[in-house]
N, C-alpha and C. Protein backbone atom coordinates (compact mmCIF):
# COMPACT_ATOMS: atom_id res chain seq x y z
N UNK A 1 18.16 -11.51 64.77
CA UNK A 1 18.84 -12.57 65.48
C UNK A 1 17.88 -13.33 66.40
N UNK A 2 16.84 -13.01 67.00
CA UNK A 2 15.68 -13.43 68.19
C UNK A 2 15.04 -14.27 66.99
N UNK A 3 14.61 -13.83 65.84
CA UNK A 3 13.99 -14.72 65.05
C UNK A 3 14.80 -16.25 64.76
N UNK A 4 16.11 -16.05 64.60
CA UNK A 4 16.80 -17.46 64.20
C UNK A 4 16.87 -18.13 65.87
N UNK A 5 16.44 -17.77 66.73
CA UNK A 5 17.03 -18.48 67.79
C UNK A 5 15.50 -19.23 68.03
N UNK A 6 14.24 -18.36 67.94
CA UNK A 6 13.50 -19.41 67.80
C UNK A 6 13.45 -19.85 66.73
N UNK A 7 13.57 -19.80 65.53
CA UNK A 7 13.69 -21.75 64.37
C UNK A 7 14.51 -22.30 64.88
N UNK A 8 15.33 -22.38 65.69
CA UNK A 8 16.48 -22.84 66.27
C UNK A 8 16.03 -24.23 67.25
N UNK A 9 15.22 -23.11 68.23
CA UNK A 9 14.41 -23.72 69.23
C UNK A 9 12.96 -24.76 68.73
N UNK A 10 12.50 -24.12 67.52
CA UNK A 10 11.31 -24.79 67.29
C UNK A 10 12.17 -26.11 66.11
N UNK A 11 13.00 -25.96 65.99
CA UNK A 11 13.43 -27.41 64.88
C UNK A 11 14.38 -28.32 65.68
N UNK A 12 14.66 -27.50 66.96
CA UNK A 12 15.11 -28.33 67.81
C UNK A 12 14.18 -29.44 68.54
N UNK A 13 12.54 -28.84 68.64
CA UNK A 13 11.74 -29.63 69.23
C UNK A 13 11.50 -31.03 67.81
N UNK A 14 11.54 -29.83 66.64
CA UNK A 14 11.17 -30.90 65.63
C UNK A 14 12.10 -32.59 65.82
N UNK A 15 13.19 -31.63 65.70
CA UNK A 15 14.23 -33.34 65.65
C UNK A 15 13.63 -33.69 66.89
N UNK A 16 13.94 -33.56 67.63
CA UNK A 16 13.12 -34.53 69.28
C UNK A 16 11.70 -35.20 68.94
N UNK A 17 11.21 -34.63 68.04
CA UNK A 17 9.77 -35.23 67.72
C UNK A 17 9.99 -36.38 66.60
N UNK A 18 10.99 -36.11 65.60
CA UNK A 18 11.35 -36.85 64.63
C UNK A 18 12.41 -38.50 65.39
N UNK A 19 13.31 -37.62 65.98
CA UNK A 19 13.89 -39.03 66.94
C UNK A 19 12.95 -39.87 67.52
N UNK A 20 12.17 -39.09 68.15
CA UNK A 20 11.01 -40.29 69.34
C UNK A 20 10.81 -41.21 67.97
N UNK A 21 9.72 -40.87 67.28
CA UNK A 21 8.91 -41.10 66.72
C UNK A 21 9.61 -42.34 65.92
N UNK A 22 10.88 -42.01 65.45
CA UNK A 22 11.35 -43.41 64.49
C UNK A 22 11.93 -44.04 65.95
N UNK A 23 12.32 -43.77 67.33
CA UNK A 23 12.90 -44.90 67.95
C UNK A 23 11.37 -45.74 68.28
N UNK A 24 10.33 -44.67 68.61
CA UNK A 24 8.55 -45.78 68.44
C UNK A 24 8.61 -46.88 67.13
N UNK A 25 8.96 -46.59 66.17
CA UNK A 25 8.77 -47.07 65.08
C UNK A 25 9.13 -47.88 64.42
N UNK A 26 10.84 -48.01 65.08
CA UNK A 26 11.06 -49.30 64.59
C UNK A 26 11.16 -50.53 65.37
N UNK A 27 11.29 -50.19 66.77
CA UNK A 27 10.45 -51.68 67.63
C UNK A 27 9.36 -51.97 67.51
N UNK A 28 8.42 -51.15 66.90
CA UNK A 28 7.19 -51.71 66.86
C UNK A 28 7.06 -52.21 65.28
N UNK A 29 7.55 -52.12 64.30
CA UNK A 29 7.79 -52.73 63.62
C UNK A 29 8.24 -54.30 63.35
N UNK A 30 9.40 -53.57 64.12
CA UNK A 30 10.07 -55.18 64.78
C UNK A 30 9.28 -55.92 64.90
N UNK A 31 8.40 -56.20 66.53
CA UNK A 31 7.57 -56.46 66.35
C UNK A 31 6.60 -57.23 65.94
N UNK A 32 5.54 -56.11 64.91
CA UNK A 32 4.89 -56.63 63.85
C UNK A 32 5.30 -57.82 63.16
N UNK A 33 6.66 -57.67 62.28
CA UNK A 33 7.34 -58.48 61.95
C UNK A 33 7.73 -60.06 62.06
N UNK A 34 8.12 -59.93 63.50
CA UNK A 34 8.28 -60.55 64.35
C UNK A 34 7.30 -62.00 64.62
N UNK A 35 5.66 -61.06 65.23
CA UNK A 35 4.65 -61.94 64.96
C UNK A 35 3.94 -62.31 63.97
N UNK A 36 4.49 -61.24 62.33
CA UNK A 36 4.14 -62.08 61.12
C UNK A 36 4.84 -63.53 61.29
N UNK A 37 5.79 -63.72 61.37
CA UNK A 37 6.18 -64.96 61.10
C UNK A 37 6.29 -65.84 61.74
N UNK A 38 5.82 -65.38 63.05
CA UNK A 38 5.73 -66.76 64.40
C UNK A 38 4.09 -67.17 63.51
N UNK A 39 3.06 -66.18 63.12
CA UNK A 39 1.81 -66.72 62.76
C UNK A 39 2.07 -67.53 61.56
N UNK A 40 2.59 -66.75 61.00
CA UNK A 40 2.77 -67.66 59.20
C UNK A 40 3.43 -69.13 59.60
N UNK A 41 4.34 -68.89 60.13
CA UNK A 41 5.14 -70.55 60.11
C UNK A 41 4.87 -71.47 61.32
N UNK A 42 4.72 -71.33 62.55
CA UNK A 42 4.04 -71.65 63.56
C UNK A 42 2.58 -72.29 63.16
N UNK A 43 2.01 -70.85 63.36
CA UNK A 43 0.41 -71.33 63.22
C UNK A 43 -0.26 -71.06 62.42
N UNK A 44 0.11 -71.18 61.14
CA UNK A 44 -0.25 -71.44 59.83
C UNK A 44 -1.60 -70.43 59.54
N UNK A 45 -1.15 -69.38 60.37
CA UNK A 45 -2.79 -68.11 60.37
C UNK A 45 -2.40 -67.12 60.55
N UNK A 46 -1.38 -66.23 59.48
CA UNK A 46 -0.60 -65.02 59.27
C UNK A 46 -2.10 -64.13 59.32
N UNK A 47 -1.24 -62.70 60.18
CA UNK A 47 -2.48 -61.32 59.86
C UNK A 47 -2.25 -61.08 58.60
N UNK A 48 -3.34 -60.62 58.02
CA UNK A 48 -3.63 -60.06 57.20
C UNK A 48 -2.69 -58.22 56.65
N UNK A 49 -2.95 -58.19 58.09
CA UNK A 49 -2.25 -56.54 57.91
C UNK A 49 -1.12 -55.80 58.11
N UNK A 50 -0.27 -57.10 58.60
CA UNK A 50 1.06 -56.65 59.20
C UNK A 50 2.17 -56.59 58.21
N UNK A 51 1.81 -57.20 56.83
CA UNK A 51 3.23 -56.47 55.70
C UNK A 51 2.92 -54.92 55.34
N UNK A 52 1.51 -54.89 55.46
CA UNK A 52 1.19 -53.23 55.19
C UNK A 52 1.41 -52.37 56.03
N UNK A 53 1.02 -52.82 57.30
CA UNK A 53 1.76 -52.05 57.99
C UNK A 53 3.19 -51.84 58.72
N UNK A 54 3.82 -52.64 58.52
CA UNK A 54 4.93 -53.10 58.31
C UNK A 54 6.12 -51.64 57.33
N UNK A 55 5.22 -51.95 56.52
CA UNK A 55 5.58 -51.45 54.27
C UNK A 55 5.54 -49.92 54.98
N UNK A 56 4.31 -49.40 55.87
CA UNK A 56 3.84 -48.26 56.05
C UNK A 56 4.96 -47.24 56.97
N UNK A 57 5.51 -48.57 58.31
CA UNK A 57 5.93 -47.94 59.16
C UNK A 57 7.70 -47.63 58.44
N UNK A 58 8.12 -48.51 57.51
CA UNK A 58 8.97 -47.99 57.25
C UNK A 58 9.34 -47.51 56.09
N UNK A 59 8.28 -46.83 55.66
CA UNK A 59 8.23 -45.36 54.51
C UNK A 59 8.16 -44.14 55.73
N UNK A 60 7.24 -44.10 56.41
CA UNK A 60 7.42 -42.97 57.67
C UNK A 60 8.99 -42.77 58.47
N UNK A 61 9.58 -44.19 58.84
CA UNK A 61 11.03 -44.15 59.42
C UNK A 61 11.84 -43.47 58.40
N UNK A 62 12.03 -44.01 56.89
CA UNK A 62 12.67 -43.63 56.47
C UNK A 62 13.07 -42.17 56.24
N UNK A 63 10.90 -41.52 55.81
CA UNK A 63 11.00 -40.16 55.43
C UNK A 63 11.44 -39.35 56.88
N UNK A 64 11.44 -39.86 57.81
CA UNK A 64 11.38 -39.04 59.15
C UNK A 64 12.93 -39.27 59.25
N UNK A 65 13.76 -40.15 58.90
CA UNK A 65 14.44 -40.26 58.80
C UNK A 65 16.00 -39.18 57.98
N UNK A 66 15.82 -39.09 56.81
CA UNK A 66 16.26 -37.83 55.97
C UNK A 66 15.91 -36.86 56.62
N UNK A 67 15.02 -36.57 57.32
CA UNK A 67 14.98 -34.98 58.07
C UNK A 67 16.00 -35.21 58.69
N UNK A 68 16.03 -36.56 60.31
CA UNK A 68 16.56 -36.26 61.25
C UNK A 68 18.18 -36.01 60.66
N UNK A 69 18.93 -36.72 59.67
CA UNK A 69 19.82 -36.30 59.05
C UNK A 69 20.11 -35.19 58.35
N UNK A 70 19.59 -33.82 57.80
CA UNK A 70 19.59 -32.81 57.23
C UNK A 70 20.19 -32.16 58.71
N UNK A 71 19.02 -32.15 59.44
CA UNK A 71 19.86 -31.38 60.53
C UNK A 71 20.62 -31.87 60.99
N UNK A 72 20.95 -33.49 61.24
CA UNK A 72 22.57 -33.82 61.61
C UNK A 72 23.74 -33.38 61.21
N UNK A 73 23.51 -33.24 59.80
CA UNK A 73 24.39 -33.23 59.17
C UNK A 73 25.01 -35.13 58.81
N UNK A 74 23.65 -35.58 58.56
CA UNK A 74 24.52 -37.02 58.47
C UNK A 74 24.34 -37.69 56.90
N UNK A 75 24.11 -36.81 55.83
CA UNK A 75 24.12 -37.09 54.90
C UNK A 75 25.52 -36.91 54.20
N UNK A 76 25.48 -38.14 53.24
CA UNK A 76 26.88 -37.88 52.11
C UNK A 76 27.02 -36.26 51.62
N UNK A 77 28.40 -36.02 52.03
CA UNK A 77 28.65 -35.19 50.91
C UNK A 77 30.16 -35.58 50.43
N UNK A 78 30.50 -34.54 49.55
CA UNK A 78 31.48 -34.34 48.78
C UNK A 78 32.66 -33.65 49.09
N UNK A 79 33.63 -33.94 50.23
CA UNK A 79 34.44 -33.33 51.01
C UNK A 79 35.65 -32.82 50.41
N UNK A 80 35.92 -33.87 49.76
CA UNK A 80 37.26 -34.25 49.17
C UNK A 80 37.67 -32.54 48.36
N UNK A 81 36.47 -32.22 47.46
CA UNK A 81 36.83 -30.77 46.59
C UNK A 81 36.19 -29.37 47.40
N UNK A 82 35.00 -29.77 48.23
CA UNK A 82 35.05 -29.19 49.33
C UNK A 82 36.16 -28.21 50.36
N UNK A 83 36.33 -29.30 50.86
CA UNK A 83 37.83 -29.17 51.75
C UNK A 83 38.72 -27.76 50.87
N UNK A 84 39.01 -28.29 49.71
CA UNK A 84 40.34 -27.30 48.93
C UNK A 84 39.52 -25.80 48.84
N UNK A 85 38.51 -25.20 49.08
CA UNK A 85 37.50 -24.13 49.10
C UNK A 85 38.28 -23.65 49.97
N UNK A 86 38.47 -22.00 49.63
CA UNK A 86 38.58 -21.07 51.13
C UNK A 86 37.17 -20.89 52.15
N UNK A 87 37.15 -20.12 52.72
CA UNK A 87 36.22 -19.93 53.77
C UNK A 87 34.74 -19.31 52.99
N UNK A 88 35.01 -17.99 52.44
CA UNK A 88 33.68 -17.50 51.93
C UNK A 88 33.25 -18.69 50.64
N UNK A 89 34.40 -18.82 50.50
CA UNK A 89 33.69 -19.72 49.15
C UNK A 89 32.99 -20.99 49.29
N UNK A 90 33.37 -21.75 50.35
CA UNK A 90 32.74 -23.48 51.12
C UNK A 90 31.41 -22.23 51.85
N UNK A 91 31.07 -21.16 52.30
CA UNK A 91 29.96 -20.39 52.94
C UNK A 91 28.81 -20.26 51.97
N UNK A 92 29.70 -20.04 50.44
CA UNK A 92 28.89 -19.08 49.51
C UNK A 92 28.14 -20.60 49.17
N UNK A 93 29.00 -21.64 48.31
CA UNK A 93 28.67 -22.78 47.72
C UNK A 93 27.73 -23.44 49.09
N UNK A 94 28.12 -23.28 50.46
CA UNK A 94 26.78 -24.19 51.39
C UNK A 94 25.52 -23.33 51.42
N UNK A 95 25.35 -22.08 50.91
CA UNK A 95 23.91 -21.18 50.73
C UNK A 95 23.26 -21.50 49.44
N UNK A 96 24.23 -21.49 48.32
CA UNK A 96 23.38 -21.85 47.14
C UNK A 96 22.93 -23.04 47.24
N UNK A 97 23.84 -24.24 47.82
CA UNK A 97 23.12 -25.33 48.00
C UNK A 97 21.85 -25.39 48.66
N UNK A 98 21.59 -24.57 50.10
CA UNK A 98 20.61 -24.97 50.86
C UNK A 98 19.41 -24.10 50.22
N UNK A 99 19.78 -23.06 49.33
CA UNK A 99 18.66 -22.26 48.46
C UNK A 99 18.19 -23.72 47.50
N UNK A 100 19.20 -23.92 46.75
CA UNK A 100 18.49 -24.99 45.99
C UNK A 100 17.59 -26.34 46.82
N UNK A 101 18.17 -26.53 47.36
CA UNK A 101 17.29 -27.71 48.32
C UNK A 101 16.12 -27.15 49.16
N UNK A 102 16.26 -26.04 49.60
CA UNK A 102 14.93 -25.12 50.24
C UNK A 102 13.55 -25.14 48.68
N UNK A 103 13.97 -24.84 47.48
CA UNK A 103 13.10 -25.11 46.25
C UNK A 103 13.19 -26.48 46.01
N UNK A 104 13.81 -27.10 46.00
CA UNK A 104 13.43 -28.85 45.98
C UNK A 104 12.70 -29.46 46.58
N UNK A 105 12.71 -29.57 47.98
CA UNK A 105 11.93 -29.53 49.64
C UNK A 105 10.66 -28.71 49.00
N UNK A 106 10.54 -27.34 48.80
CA UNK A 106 9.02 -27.18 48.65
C UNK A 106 8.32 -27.30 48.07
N UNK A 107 8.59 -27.95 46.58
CA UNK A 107 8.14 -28.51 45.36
C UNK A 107 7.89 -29.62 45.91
N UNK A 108 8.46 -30.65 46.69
CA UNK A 108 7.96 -32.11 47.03
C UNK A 108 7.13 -31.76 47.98
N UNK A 109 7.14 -30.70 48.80
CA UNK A 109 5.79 -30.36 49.90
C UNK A 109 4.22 -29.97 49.31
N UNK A 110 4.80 -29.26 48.24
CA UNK A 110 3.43 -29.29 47.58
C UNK A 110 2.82 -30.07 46.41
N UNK A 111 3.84 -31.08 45.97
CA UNK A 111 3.12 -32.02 45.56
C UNK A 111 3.19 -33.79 45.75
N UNK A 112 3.54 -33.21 46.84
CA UNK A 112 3.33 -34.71 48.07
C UNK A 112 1.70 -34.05 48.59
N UNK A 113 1.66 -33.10 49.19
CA UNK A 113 0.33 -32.84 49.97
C UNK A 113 -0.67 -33.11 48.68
N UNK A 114 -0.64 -32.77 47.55
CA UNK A 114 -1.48 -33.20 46.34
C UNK A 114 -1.67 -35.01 46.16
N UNK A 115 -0.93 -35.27 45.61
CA UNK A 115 -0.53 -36.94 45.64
C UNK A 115 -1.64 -37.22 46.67
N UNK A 116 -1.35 -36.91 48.29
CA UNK A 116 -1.86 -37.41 49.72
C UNK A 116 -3.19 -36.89 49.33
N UNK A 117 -3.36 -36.07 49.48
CA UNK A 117 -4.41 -35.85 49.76
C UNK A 117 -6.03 -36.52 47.99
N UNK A 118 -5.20 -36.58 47.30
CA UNK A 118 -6.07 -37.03 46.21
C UNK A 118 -6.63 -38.50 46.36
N UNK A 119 -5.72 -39.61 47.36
CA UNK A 119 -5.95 -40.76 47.81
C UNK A 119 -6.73 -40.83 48.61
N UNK A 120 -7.23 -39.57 49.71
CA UNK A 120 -8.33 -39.83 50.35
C UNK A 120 -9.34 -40.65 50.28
N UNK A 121 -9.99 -41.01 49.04
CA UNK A 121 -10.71 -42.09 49.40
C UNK A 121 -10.73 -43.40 48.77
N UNK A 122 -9.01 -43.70 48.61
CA UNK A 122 -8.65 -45.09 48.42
C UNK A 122 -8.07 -45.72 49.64
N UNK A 123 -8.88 -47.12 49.87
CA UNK A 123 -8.17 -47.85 51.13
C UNK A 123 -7.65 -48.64 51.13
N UNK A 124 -6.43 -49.05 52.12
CA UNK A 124 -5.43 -50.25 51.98
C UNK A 124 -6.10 -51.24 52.00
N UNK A 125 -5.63 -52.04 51.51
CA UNK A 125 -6.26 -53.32 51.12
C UNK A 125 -6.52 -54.20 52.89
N UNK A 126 -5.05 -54.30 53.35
CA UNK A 126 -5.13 -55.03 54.60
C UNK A 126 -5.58 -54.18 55.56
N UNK A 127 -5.53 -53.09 55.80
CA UNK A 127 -5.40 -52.11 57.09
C UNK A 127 -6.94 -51.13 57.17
N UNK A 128 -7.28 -51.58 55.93
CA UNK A 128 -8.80 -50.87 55.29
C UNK A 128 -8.11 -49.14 55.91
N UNK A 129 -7.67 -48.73 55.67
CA UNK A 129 -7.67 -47.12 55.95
C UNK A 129 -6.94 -46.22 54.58
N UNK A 130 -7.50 -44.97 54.42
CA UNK A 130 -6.97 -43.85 53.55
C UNK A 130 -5.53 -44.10 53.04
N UNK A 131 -5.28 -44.47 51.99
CA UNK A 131 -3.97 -43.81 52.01
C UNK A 131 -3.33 -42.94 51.56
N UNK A 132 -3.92 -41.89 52.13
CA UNK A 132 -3.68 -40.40 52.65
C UNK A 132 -2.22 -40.76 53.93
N UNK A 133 -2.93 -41.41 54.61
CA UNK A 133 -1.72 -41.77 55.70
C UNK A 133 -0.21 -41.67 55.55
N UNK A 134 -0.42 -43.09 54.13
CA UNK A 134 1.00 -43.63 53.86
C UNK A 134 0.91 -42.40 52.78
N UNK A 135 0.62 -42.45 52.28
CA UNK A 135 1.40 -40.87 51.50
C UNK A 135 1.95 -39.35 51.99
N UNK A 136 1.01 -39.14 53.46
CA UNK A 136 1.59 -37.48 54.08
C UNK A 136 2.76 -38.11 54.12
N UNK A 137 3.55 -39.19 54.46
CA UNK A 137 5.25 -39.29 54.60
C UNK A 137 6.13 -38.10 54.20
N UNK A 138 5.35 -38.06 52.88
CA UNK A 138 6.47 -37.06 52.28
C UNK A 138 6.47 -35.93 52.36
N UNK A 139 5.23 -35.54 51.78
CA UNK A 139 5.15 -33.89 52.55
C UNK A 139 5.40 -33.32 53.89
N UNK A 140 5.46 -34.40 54.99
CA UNK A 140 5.54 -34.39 56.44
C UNK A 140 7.12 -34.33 56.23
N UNK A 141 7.98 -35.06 55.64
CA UNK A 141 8.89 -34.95 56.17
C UNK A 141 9.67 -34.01 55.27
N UNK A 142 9.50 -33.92 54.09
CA UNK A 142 9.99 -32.98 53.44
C UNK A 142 9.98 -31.04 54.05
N UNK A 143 8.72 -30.79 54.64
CA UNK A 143 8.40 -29.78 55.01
C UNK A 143 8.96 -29.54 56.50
N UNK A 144 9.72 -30.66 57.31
CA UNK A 144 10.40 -30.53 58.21
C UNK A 144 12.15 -30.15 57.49
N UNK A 145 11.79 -31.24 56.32
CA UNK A 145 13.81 -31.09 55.67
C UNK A 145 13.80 -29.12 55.10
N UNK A 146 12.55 -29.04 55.31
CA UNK A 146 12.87 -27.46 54.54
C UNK A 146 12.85 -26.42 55.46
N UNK A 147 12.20 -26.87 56.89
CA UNK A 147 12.26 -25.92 58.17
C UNK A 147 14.00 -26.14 58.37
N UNK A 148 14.68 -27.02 58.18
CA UNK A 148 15.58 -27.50 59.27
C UNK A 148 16.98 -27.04 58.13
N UNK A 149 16.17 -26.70 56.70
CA UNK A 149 17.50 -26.21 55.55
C UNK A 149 17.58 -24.53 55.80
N UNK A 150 16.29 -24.49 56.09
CA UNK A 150 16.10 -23.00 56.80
C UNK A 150 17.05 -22.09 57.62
N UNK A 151 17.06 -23.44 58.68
CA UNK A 151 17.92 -22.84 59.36
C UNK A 151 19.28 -22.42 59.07
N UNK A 152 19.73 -23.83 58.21
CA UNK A 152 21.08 -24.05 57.94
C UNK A 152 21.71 -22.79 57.36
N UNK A 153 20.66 -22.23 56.31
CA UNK A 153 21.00 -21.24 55.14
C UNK A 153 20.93 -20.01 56.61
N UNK A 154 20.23 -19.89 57.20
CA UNK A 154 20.82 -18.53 58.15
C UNK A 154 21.80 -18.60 59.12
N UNK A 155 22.04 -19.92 59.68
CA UNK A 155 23.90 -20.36 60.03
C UNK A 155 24.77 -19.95 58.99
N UNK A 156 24.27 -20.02 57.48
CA UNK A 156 25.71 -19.69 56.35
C UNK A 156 26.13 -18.49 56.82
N UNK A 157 24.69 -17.53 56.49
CA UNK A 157 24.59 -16.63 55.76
C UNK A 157 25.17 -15.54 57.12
N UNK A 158 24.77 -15.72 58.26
CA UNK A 158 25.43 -14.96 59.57
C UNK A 158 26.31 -15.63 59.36
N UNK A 159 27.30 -17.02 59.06
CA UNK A 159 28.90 -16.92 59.61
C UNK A 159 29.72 -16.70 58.15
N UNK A 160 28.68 -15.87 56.72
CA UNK A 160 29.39 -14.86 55.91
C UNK A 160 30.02 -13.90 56.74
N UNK A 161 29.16 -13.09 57.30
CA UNK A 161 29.08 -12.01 57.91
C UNK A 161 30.11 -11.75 59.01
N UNK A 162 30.66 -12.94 60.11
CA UNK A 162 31.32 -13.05 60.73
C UNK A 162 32.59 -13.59 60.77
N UNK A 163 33.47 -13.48 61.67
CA UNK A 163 34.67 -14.15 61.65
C UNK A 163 34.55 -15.51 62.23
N UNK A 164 33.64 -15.72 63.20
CA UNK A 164 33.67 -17.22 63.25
C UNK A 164 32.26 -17.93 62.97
N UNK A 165 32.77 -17.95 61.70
CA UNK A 165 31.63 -18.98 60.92
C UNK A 165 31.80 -19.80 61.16
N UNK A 166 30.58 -21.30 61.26
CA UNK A 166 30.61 -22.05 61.09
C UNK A 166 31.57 -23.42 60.51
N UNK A 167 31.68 -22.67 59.40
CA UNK A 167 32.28 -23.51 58.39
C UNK A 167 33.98 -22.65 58.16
C-alpha cells in the first residue's frame, strides 16, 4: 500500500508538470501565431520559423495533453453498456482494459523513443534543430499515459478487494 501512495504522489507531480507545461504552451503559441500574421500581412516579412514552431508546440500540447486526460478521466468512454455491469464486473472489465492500454502505451514508448531518436541528425528546415525534439512527444507522453494507467489498474485492483471501490 506505501508503494501505491507514492505513484500516487509521483503522477500527481506528473499531471502538475503536464498542466503547467500545456497552460506555457498554448499562449505562447498564441502568440507565435499571432505575430506570424501581423508580419505576413502588415509587414510583408513573415519569420521563417514560427509555423514550425507553431506545428511543434502543438504536437507536444496535444501529446501532453492525452496524458493530462488519462488521469482525469476525461476521455470518451462507453457508459451507456457500462453502467448495466454489476460492481466486480465494471472492476474486472476497467483492469483488463488498463492491462491492455498499459501494453499499448509501452509499445508506443518504445517505438516512439526509436522513431526519436533515429532523427537525431535530421534538422527542421525553419528552426534548424533535431527532430528528435518534435518526435520525443510521443514517447514522453505516452510513458507518462502508462505511469498514470498504472496507477489506475492498482485503484481497480484494491477496490476488487474492497467494499468501497472506486467504481
Amino acid at each position: 500500500m506505501k508503494g501505491w501512495f507514492k505513484m500516487k504522489r509521483l503522477n500527481d507531480l506528473h499531471l502538475k508538470g503536464c498542466g503547467a507545461l500545456i497552460m506555457t504552451m498554448v499562449p505562447i503559441m498564441t502568440l507565435v501565431v499571432f505575430a506570424q500574421v501581423v508580419m505576413r500581412y502588415v509587414f510583408k516579412n513573415p519569420f521563417v520559423w514560427a509555423e514550425e514552431f507553431s506545428r511543434y508546440l502543438l504536437v507536444w500540447i496535444s501529446c501532453l495533453g492525452a496524458a493530462y486526460g488519462i488521469r482525469t478521466g476525461m476521455h470518451i468512454a462507453i457508459q451507456f453498456f457500462y453502467a448495466k455491469l454489476g460492481r466486480e464486473l465494471k472492476i474486472s472489465t476497467s483492469i483488463f482494459t488498463h492491462v491492455i492500454t498499459i501494453i499499448f502505451f509501452s509499445v508506443c514508448v518504445v517505438w516512439g523513443l526509436r522513431i526519436s531518436l533515429a532523427q537525431w541528425d535530421q534538422l527542421s528546415p525553419g528552426l534548424q534543430i533535431s527532430m528528435t525534439w518534435a518526435y520525443l512527444s510521443v514517447p514522453v507522453s505516452f510513458a507518462i499515459m502508462t505511469l498514470f494507467s498504472f496507477e489506475l489498474l492498482a485503484e481497480d485492483i484494491s477496490g476488487l478487494f474492497s467494499r468501497e471501490g472506486k467504481i
